[in-house]
Protein backbone atom coordinates (compact mmCIF):
# COMPACT_ATOMS: atom_id res chain seq x y z
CA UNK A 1 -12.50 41.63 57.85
CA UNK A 2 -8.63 41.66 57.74
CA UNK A 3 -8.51 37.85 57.45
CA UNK A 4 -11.03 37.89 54.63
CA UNK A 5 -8.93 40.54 52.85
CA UNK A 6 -5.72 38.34 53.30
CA UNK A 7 -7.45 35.50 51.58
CA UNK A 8 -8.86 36.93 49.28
CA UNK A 9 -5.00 38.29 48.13
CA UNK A 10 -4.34 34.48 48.52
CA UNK A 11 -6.60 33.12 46.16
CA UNK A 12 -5.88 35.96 43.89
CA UNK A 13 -2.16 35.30 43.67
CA UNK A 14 -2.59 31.91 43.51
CA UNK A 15 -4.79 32.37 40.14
CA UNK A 16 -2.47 34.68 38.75
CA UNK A 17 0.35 32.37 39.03
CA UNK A 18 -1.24 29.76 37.79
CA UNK A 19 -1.80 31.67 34.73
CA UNK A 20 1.59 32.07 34.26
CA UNK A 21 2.41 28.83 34.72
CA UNK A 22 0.43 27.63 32.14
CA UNK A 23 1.17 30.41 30.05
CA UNK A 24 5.24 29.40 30.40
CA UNK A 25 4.27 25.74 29.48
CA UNK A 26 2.67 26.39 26.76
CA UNK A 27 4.74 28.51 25.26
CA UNK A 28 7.48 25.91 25.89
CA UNK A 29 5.38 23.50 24.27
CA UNK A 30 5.04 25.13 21.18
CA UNK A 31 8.73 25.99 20.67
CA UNK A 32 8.62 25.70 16.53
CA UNK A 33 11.07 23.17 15.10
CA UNK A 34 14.53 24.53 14.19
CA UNK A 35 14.06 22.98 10.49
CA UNK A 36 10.93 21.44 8.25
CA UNK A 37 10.99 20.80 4.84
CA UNK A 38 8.79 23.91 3.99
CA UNK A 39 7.53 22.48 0.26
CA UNK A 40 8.52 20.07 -2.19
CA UNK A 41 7.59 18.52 -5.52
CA UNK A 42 8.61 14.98 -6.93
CA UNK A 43 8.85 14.79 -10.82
CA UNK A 44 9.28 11.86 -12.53
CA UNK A 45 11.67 11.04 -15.49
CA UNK A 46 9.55 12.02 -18.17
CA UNK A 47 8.73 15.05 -17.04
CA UNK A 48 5.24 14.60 -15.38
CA UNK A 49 4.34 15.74 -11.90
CA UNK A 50 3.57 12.71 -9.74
CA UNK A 51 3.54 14.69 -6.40
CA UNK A 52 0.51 13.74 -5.19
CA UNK A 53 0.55 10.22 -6.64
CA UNK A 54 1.72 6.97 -5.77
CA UNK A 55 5.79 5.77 -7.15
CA UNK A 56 6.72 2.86 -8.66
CA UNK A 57 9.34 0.97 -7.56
CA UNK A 58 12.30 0.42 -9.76
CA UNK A 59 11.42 4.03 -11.22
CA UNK A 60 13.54 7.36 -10.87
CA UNK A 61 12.23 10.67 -9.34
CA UNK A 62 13.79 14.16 -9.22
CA UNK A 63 12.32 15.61 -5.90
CA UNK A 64 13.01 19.12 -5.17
CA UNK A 65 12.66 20.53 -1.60
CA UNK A 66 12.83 23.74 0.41
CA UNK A 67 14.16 23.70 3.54
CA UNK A 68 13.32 26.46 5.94
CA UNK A 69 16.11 26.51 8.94
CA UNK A 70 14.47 28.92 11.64
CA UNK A 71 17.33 29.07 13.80
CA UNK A 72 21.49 29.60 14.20
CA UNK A 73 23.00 26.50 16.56
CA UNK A 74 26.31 26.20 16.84
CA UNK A 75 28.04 22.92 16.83
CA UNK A 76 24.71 21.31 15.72
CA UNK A 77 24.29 19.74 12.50
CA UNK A 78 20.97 18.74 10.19
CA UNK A 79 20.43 15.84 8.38
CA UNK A 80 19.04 15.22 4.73
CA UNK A 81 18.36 11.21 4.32
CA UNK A 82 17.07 8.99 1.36
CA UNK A 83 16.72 5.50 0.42
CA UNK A 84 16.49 6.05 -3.07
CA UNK A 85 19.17 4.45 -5.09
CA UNK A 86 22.10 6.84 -6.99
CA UNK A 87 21.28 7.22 -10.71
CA UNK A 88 23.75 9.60 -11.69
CA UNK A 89 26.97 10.79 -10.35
CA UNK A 90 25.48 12.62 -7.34
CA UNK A 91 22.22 12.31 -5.48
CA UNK A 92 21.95 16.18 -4.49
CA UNK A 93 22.47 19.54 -5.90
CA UNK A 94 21.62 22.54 -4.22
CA UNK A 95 20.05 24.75 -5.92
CA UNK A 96 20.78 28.60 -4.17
CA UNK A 97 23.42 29.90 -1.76
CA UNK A 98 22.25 28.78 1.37
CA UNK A 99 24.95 29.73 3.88
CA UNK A 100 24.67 26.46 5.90
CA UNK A 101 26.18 24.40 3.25
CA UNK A 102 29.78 24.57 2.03
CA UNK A 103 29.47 23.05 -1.35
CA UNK A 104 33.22 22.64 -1.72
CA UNK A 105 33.13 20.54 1.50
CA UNK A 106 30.02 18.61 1.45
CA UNK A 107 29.60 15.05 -0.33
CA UNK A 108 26.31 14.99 -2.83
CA UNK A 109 26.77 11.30 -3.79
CA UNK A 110 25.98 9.84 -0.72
CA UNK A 111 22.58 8.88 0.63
CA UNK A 112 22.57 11.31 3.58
CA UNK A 113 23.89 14.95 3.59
CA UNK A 114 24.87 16.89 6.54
CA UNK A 115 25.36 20.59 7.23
CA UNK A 116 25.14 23.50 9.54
CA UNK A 117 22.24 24.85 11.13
CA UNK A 118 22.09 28.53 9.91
CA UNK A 119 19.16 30.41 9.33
CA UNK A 120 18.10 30.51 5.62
CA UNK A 121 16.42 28.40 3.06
CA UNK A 122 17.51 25.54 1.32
CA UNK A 123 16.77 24.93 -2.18
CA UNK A 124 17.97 21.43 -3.01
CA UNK A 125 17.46 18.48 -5.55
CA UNK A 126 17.57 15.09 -4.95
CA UNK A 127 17.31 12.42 -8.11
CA UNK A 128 17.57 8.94 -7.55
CA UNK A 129 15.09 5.80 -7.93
CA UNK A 130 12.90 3.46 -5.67
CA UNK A 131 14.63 0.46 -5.37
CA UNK A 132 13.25 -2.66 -7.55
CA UNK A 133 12.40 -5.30 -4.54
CA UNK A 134 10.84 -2.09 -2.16
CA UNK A 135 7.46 -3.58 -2.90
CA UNK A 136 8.25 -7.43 -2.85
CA UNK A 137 9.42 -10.33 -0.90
CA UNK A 138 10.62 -13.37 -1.99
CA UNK A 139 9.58 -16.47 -0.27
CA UNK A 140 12.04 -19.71 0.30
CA UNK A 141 9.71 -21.59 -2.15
CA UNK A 142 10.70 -18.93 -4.92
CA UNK A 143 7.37 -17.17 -5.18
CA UNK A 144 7.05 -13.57 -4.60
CA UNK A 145 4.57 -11.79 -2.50
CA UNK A 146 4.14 -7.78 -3.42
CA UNK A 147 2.64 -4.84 -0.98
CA UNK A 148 2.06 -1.53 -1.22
CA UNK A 149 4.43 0.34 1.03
CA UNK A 150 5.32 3.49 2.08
CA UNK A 151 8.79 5.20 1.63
CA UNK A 152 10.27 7.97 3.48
CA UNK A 153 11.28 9.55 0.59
CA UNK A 154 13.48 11.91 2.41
CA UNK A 155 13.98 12.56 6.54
CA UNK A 156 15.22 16.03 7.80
CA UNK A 157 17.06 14.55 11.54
CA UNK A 158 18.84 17.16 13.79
CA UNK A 159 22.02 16.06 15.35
CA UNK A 160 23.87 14.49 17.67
CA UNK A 161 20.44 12.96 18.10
CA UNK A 162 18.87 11.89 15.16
CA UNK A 163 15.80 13.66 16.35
CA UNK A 164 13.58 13.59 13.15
CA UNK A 165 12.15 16.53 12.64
CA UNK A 166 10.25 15.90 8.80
CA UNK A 167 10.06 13.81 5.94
CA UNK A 168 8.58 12.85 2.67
CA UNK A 169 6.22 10.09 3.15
CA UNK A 170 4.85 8.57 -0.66
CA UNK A 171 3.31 5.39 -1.50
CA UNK A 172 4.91 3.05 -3.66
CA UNK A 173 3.53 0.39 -5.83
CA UNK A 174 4.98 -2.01 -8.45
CA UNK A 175 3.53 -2.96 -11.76
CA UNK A 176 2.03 -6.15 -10.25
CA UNK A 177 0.24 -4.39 -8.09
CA UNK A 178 -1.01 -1.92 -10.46
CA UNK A 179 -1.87 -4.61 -13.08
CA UNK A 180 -4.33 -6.67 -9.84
CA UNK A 181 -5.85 -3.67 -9.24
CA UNK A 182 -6.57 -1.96 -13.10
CA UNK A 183 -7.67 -5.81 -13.57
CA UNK A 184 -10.03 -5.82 -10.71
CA UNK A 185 -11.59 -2.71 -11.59
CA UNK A 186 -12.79 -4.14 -15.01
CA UNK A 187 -14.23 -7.41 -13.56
CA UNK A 188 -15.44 -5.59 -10.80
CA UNK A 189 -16.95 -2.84 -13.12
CA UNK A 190 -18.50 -5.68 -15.78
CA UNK A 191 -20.26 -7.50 -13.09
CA UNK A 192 -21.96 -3.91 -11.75
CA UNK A 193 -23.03 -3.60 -15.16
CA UNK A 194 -23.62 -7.11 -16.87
CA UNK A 195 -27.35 -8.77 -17.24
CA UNK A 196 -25.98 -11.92 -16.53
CA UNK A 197 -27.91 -15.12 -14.23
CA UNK A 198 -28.02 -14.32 -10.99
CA UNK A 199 -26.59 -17.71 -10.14
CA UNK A 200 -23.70 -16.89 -11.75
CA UNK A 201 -23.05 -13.26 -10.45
CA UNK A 202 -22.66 -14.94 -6.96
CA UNK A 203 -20.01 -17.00 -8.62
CA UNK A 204 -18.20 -14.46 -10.03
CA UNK A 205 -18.46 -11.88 -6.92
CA UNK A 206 -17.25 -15.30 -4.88
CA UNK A 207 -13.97 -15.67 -7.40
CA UNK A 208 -13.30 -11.68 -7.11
CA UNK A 209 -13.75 -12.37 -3.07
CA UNK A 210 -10.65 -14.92 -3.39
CA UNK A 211 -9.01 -12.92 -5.04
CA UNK A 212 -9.16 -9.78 -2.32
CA UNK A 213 -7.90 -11.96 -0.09
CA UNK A 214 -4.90 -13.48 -2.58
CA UNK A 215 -4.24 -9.82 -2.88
CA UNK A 216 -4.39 -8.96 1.15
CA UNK A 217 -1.67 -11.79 1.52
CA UNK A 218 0.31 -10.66 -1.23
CA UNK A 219 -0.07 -13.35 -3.52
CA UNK A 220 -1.04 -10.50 -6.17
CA UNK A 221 -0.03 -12.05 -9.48
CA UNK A 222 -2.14 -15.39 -8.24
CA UNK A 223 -4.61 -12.67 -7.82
CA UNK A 224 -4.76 -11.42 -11.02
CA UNK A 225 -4.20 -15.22 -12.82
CA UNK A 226 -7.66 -15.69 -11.02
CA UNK A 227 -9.28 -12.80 -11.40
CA UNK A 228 -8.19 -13.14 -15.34
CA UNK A 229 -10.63 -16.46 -15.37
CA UNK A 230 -13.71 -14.46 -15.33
CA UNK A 231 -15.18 -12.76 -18.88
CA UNK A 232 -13.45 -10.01 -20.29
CA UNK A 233 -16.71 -8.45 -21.98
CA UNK A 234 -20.13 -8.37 -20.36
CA UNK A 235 -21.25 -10.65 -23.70
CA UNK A 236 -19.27 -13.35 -22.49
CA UNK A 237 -21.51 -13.37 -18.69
CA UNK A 238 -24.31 -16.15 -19.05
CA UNK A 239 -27.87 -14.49 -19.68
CA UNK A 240 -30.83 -15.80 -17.37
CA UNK A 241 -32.30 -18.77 -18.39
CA UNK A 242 -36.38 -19.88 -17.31
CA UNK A 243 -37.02 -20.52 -13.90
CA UNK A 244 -36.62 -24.69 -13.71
CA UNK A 245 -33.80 -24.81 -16.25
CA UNK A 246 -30.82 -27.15 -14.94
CA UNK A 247 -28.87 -25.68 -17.87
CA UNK A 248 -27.86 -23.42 -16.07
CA UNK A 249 -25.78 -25.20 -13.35
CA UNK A 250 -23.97 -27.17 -16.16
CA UNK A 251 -22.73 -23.43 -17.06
CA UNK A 252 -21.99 -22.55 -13.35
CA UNK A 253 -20.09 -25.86 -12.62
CA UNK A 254 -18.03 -26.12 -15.42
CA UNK A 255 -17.11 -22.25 -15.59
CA UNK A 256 -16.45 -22.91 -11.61
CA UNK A 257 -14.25 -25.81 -11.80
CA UNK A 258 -11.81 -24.41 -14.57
CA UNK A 259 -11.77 -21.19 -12.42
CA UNK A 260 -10.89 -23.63 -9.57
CA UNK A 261 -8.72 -25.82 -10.85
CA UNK A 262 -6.83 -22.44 -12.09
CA UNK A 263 -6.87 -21.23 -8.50
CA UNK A 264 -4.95 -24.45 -7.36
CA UNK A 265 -2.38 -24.63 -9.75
CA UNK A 266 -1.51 -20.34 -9.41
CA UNK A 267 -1.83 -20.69 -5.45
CA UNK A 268 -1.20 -23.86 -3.57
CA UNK A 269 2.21 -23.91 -5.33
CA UNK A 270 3.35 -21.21 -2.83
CA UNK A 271 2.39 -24.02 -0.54
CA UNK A 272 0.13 -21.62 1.88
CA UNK A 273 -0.56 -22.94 5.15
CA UNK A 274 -3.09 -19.71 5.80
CA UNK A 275 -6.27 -20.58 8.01
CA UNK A 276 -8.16 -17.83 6.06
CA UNK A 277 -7.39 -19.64 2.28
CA UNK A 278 -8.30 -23.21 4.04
CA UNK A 279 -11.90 -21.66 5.22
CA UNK A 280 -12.40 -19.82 2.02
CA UNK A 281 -11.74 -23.42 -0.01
CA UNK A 282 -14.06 -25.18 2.36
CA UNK A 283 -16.88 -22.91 1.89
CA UNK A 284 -16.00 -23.03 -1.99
CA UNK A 285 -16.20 -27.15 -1.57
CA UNK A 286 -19.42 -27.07 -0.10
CA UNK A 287 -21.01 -25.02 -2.62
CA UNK A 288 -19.64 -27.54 -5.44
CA UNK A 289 -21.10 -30.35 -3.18
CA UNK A 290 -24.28 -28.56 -3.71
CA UNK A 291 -24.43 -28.29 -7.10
CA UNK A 292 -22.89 -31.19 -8.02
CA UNK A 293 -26.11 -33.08 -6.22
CA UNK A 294 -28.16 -31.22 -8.64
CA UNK A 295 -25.93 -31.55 -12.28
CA UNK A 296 -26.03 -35.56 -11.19
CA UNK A 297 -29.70 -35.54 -12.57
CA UNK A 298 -28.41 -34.39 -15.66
CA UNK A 299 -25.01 -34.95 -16.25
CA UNK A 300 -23.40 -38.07 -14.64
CA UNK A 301 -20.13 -37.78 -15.86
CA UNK A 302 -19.46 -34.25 -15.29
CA UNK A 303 -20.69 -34.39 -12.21
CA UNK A 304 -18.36 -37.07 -11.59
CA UNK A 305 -15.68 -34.62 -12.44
CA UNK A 306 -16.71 -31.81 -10.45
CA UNK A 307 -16.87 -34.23 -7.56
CA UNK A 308 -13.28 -35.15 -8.22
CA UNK A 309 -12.22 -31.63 -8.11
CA UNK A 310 -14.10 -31.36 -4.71
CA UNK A 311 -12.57 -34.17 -3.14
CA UNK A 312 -9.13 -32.73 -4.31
CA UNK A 313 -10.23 -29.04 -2.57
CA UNK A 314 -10.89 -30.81 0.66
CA UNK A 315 -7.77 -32.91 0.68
CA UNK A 316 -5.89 -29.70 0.86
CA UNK A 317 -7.97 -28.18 2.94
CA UNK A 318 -7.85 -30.99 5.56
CA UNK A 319 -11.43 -31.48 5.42
C-alpha cells in the first residue's frame, strides 16, 4: 500500500513538472518583440492614399509609420531602413518627441536611421521614390524584360544583429506592366463578350495564350505589341459564316499570319532561346499547316504565303 502511495506521488510530480515546463517554454516562446511598426499609411504625391495598392516604380511616396518600442535596452540600438531614393533634402522627419531619438544628433538624409531603444512611440515620415529600373532588367541584346516585384518599403532591424524584426512589404509595378495588363483585360473582356466565328475565337484565345507566356518571361511590351494585333471593338471580330464556307479560313489565315509575322519581328529580336516559346511556335506551325491544306483549294497564292511564313516559324523553332 506504501509503495502504491509512493508512486502514485511519483507520477504526480512528474505531471506537475511537466506542466511547468511547458508552461516556462511557452512563455519563453512568446516573448513579444521589443519593436514593430504598429501602423502605417503610404500616400502618394498627389495626395491619394495608395496604402493598400500596388507602387509604381520611378514614383514618390510619403509613408508615415508608428513605431511602438515595448522595451528599455541599454547599449542596443534599432534600425529604420529603405531603398527608396532621396527626393528632398532629408528622407525622415519625426513627427513627436519620442525620447529614443536625439534629433540634434541623428542623420535624416540617409537611407537607414538608427536610435535608442526606449520605450515610447515613434511617429515618423519617410518620403522618397521607387527607383526607375526596380521593375526591369536589361538584357545584353538591349531589350528589357519587366516584373512585378516586391519592395521592402521599410525594415525595423535590432542591433548589433540585424535581427529584423518588421517591415513594409508593397508591390511595385511599372507602366509597362500596367499598360499589358489594362490591355489584356479589354481583349480578354471583348472575346467573353463578342459573337464572333468560333474558328476564330480559338485564334484569338491562342494569340492572348502567347502572350501570358511573353508576359511570364518578362517580355511584357512584346506582350502587349501582340496582344495589340487583335480587334479593338467586338465589330471588328469576324461573325459566323454557313457551315461549308471556306471563307472563313481565308479570314483566319490572313488575320493569323499578320498576327504572326508581328510576333516574330516584337520577339525573336530578343533572340530567346526558351524551350516553352519554341513548343508554343511549333504547335502554332502545325495549326497553319492545317489550314493552309484547306485555303490551297481556294487560294493558291496565299496559301503559298502562309506556307512561307510556316516554313520561317519552324526554321526558328528547329523543327
Amino acid at each position: 500500500m506504501k509503495r502504491k502511495r509512493l508512486i502514485g506521488i511519483f507520477v504526480l510530480c512528474s505531471v506537475l513538472l511537466a506542466i511547468l515546463l511547458s508552461g516556462a517554454t511557452s512563455v519563453y516562446a512568446q516573448q513579444p518583440s521589443p519593436a514593430i511598426i504598429e501602423t502605417y499609411s503610404i500616400e502618394s504625391s498627389n495626395g491619394s492614399d495608395v496604402t493598400n495598392g500596388p507602387l509604381m516604380a520611378g514614383a514618390a511616396y510619403t509613408v508615415s509609420l508608428e513605431v511602438n518600442v515595448g522595451v528599455n535596452l541599454a547599449n542596443t540600438t534599432l534600425s529604420l531602413t529603405t531603398p527608396m531614393i532621396k527626393v528632398e533634402d532629408v528622407r525622415w522627419s519625426l513627427e513627436n518627441d519620442y525620447a529614443g531619438i536625439d534629433t540634434d544628433l541623428w542623420q535624416p538624409g540617409l537611407a537607414t536611421i538608427e536610435f535608442n531603444v526606449i520605450e515610447g512611440i515613434a511617429e515618423i515620415t519617410l518620403i522618397g521614390a521607387v527607383p526607375d529600373n526596380y521593375t526591369s532588367e536589361e538584357l545584353p541584346n538591349d531589350d528589357e524584360l519587366h516584373f512585378i516585384k516586391s519592395i521592402p518599403l521599410v525594415e525595423l532591424t535590432l542591433g548589433p544583429g540585424d535581427t529584423l524584426l518588421d517591415e513594409i512589404s508593397v508591390e511595385v509595378r511599372d507602366e509597362a506592366i500596367v499598360a499589358y495588363q489594362q490591355t489584356l483585360t479589354e481583349k480578354d473582356g471583348l472575346l467573353k463578350t463578342t459573337d464572333a466565328d468560333s474558328k476564330y475565337e480559338d485564334l484569338a484565345a491562342a494569340i492572348i495564350a502567347l502572350a501570358e507566356g511573353l508576359n511570364s518571361q518578362g517580355y511584357v511590351e512584346q506582350a502587349t505589341s501582340l496582344l495589340k494585333t487583335l480587334p479593338s471593338s467586338a465589330s471588328d471580330f469576324p461573325v459566323p459564316v454557313e457551315e461549308g464556307s471556306y471563307m472563313v479560313y481565308m479570314v483566319i489565315i490572313a488575320v493569323f499570319a499578320v498576327i504572326m509575322l508581328a510576333f516574330l519581328t516584337l520577339f525573336f529580336r530578343a533572340r530567346s532561346n526558351s524551350s516553352f516559346m519554341r513548343q508554343q511556335i511549333d504547335e502554332e506551325a502545325g495549326k497553319l499547316d492545317v489550314l493552309s491544306v484547306r485555303l490551297s483549294k481556294i487560294d493558291k497564292l496565299l496559301a503559298r504565303d502562309i506556307e512561307q511564313v510556316k516554313e520561317q516559324l519552324e526554321r526558328i523553332s528547329g523543327r
